[in-house]
Protein backbone atom coordinates (compact mmCIF):
# COMPACT_ATOMS: atom_id res chain seq x y z
CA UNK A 1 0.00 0.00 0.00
CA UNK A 2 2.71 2.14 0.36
CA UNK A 3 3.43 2.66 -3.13
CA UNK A 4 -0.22 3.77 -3.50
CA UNK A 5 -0.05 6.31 -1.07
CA UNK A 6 3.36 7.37 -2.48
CA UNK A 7 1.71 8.21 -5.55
CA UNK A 8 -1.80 9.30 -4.15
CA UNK A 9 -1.24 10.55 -0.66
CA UNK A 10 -2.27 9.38 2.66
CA UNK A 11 -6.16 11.17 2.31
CA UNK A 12 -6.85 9.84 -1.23
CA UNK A 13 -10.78 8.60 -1.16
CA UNK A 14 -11.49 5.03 -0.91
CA UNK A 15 -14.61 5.77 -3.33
CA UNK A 16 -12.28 7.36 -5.62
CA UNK A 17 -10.29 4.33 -6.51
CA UNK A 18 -11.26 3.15 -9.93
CA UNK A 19 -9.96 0.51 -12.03
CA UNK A 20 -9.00 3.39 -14.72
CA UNK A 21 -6.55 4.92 -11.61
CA UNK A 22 -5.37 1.73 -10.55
CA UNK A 23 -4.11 1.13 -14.24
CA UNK A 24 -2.44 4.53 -14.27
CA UNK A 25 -0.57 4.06 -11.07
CA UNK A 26 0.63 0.34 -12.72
CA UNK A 27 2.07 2.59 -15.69
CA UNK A 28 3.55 4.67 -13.12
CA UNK A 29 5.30 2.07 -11.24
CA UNK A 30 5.81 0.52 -14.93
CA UNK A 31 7.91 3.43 -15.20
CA UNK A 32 9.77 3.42 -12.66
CA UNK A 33 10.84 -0.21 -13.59
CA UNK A 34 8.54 -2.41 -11.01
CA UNK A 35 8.33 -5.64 -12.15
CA UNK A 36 4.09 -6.92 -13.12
CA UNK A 37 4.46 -9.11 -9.98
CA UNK A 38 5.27 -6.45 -7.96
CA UNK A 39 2.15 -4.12 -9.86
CA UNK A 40 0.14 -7.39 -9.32
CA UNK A 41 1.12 -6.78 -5.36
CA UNK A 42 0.04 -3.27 -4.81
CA UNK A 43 -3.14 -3.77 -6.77
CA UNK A 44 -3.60 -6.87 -4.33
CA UNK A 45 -2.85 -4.73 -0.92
CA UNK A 46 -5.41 -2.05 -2.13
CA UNK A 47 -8.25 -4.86 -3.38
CA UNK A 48 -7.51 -5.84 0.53
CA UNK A 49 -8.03 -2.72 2.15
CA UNK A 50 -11.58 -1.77 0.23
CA UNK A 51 -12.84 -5.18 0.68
CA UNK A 52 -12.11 -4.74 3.81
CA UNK A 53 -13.29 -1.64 4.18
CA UNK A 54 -16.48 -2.23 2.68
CA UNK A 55 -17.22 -5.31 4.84
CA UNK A 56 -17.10 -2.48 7.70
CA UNK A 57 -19.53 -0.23 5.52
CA UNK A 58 -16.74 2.53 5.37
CA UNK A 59 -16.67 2.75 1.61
CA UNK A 60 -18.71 1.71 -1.34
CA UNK A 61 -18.82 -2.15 -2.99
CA UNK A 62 -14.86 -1.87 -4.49
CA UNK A 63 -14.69 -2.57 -8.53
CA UNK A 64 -12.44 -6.11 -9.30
CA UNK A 65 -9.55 -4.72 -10.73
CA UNK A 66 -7.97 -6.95 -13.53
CA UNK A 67 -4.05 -8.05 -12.50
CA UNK A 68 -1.16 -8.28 -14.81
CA UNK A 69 -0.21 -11.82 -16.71
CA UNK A 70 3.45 -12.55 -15.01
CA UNK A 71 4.97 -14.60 -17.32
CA UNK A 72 8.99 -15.49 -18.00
CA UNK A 73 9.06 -12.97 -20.74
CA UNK A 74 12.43 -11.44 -21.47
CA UNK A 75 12.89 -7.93 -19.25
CA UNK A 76 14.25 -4.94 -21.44
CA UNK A 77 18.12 -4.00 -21.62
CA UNK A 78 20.30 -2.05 -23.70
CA UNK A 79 23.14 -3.01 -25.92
CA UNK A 80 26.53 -0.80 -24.71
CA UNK A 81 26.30 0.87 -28.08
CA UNK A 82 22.87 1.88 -26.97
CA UNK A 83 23.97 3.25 -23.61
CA UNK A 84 26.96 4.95 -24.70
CA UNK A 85 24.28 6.98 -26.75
CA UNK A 86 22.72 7.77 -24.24
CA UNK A 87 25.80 8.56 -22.59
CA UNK A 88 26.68 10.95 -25.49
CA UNK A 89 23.21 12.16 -25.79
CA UNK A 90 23.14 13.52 -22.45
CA UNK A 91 26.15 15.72 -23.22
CA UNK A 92 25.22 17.25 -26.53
CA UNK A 93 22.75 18.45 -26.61
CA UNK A 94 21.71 18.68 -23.15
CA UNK A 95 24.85 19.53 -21.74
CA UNK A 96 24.28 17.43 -18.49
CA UNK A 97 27.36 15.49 -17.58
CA UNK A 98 25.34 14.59 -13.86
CA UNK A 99 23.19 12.50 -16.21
CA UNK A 100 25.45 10.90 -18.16
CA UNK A 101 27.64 9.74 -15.34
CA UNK A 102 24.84 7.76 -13.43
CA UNK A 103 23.50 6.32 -16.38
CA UNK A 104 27.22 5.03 -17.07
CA UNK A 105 27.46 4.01 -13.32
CA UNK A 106 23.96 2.49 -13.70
CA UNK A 107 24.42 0.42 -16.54
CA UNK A 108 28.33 -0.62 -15.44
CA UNK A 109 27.47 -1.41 -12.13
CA UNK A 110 23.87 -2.81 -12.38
CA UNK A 111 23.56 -1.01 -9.14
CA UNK A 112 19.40 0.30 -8.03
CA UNK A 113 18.52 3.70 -8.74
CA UNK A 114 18.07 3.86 -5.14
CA UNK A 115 21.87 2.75 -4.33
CA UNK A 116 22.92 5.20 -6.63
CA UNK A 117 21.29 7.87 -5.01
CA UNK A 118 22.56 7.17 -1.47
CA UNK A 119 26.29 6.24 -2.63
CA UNK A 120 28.67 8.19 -1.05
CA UNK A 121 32.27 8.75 -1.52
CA UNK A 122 33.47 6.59 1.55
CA UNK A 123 31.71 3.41 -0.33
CA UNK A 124 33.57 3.78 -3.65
CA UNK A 125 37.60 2.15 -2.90
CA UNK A 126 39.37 2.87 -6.39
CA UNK A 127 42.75 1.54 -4.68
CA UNK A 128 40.80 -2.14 -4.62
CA UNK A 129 38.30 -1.62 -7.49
CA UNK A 130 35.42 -1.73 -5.43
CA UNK A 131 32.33 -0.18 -4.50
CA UNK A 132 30.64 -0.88 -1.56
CA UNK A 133 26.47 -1.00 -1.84
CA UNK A 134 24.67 -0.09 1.08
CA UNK A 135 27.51 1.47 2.62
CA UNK A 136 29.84 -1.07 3.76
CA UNK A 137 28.78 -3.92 5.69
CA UNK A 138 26.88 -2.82 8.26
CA UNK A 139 24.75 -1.27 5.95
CA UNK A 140 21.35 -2.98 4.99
CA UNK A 141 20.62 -2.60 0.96
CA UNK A 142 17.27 -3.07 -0.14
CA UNK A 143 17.61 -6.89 -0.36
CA UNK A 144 18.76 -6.65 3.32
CA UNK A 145 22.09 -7.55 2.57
CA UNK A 146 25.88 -6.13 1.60
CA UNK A 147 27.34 -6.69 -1.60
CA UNK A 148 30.81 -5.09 -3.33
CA UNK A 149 30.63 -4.74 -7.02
CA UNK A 150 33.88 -4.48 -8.89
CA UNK A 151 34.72 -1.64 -10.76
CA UNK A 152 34.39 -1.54 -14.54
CA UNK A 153 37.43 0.42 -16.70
CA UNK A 154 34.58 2.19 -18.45
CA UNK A 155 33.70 4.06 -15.19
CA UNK A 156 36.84 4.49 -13.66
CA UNK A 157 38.14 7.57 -15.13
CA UNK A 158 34.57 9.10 -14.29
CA UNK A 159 34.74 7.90 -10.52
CA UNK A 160 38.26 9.39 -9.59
CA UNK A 161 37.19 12.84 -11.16
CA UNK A 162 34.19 12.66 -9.30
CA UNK A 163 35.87 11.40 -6.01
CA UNK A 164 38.66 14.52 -6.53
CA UNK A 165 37.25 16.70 -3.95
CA UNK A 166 34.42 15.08 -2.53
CA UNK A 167 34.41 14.55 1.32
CA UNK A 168 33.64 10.43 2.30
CA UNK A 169 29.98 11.00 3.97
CA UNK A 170 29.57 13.44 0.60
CA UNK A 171 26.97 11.33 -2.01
CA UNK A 172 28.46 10.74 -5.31
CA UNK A 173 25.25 11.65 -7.21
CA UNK A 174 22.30 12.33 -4.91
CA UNK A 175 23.23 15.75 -3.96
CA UNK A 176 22.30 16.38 -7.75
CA UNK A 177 18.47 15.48 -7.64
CA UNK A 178 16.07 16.72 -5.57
CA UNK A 179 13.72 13.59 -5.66
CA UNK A 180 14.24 10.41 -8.31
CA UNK A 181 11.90 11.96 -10.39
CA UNK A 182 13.61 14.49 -11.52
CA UNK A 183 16.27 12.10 -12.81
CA UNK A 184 14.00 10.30 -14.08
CA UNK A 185 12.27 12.72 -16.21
CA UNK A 186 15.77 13.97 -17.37
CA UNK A 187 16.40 10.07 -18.36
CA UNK A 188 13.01 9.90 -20.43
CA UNK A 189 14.09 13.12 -21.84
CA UNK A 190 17.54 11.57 -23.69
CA UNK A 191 16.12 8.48 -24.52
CA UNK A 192 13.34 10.01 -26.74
CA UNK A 193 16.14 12.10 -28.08
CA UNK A 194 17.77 8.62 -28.56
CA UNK A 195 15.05 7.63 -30.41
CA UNK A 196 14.71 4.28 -28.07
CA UNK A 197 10.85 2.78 -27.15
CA UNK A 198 9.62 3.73 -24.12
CA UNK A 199 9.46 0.23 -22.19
CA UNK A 200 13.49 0.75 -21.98
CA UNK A 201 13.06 2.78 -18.48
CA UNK A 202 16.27 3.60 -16.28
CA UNK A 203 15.86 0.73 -14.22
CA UNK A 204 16.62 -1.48 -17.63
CA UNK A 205 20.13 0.20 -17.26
CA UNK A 206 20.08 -2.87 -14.24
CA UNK A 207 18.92 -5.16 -16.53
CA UNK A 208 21.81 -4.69 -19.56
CA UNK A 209 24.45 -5.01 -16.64
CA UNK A 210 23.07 -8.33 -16.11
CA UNK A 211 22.41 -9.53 -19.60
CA UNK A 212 26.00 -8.38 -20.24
CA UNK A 213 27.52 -10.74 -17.82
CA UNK A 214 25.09 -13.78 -18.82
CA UNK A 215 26.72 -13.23 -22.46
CA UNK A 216 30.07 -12.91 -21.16
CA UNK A 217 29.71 -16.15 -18.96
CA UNK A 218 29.65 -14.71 -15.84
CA UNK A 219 28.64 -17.82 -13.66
CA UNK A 220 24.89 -17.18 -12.54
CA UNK A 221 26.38 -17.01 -8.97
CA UNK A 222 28.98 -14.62 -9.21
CA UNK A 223 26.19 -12.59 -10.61
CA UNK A 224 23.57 -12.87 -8.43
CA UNK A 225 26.21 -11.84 -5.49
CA UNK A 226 26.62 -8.71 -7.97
CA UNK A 227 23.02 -7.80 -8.42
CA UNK A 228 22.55 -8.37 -4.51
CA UNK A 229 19.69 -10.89 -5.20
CA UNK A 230 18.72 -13.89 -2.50
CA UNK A 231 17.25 -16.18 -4.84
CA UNK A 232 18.92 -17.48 -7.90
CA UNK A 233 15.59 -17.63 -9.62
CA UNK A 234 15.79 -13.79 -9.70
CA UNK A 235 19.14 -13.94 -11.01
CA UNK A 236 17.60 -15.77 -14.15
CA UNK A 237 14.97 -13.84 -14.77
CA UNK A 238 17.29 -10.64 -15.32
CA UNK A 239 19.72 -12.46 -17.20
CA UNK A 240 17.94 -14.04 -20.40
CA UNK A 241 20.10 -14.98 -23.64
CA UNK A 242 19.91 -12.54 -26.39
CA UNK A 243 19.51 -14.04 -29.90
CA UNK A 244 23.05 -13.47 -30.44
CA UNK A 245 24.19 -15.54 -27.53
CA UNK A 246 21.28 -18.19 -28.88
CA UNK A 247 22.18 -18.50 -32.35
CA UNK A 248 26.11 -18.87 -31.29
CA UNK A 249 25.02 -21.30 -28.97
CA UNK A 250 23.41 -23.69 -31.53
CA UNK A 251 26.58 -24.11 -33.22
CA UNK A 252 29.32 -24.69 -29.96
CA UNK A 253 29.64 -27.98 -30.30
């Protein structure tokens, strides 16, 4: 329910939710890269509270909203080409290097956009090539654990210059934004510039780190300790074969 109330505020009328608003807070959350299991879960928490509600006579008879098909379908990533476009795009003609560098760090680190906001200087150790998510290790990340992702060359360069003069409890990027969603209206605003579909949201940044490694032959649990997951099964999902890797595949033996 909390991501209802996020969007719709704590006062929002009971008799005011409709299936027509329910959809558009699923494109919302669509958005901001929720997976249809976890739309399927809010719409389930607020079915909950009318029904219950209404069996309390505290609101009218609530509508039977229509949940999301959660299949094994293959989630949305860009190629490297694609994000160093973005990368690019960003710069000219936007001129906004903050945007460019945490999409780089996004798609090189498959870190959350959440991580990325609350990464501070302390976390990142260029002298061993790692970063430290969730703030070293007694630091809970959103998966309630700590993870250290190794540092990719593409990102280095941009790290240290960013590092230069930052104090340690000084965030890397979230002193930029005020909220996410101004970064992630500035995102949606280079990828249409890109020229990219609209189901590639920042969050699918996560997902090409992922798909990279699964094409490189990262083993599925060296990966899943990257992308701070608890269940392999998670792990998978993320990291589907791209045709590429399929066709090449077909012939390796």
């Amino acid at each position: 329910c909390g991501h209802f109330t996020r969007h719709k505020g704590l006062s929002f009328p009971c008799n005011r939710i409709s299936i027509a608003l329910m959809e558009d807070i699923g494109l919302e959350l669509e958005e901001e890269g929720k997976s249809d299991a976890t739309i399927n879960r809010v719409t389930s928490a607020v079915s909950t509270v009318l029904n219950h509600c209404h069996r309390r006579e505290l609101c009218n008879k609530p509508p039977s909203f229509t949940k999301r098909g959660e299949d094994e379908g293959r989630h949305s990533f860009f190629t490297k080409e694609q994000v160093e476009q973005l990368i690019h795009a960003a710069i000219d003609p936007y001129d906004r290097k903050d945007v460019a560098d945490i999409i780089a760090v996004a798609a090189y680190t498959g870190m959350r956009q959440g991580e990325l906001l609350k990464l501070k200087a302390k976390d990142i150790d260029l002298g061993t090539n790692r970063i430290h998510v969730g703030g070293r290790e007694d630091v809970k990340t959103k998966a309630g654990n700590y993870r250290a992702i190794g540092i990719n060359p593409r990102i280095v360069n941009l790290l240290s210059e960013r590092l230069e003069y930052l104090s340690p409890n000084v965030k890397v990027f979230g002193d930029e934004w005020n909220d996410k969603d101004q970064l992630l209206r500035a995102f949606r605003k280079v990828r249409r510039f890109c020229g990219f579909d609209d189901s590639l949201v920042f969050h699918s940044l996560r997902h090409s780190f992922a798909t990279w490694h699964a094409e490189a032959g990262t083993p599925m649990r060296t990966l899943m300790d990257q992308m701070g997951h608890k269940r392999i099964e998670t792990t998978l999902r993320y990291a589907k074969p791209t045709d590429p890797a399929i066709d090449a595949a077909a012939v390796a033996f």
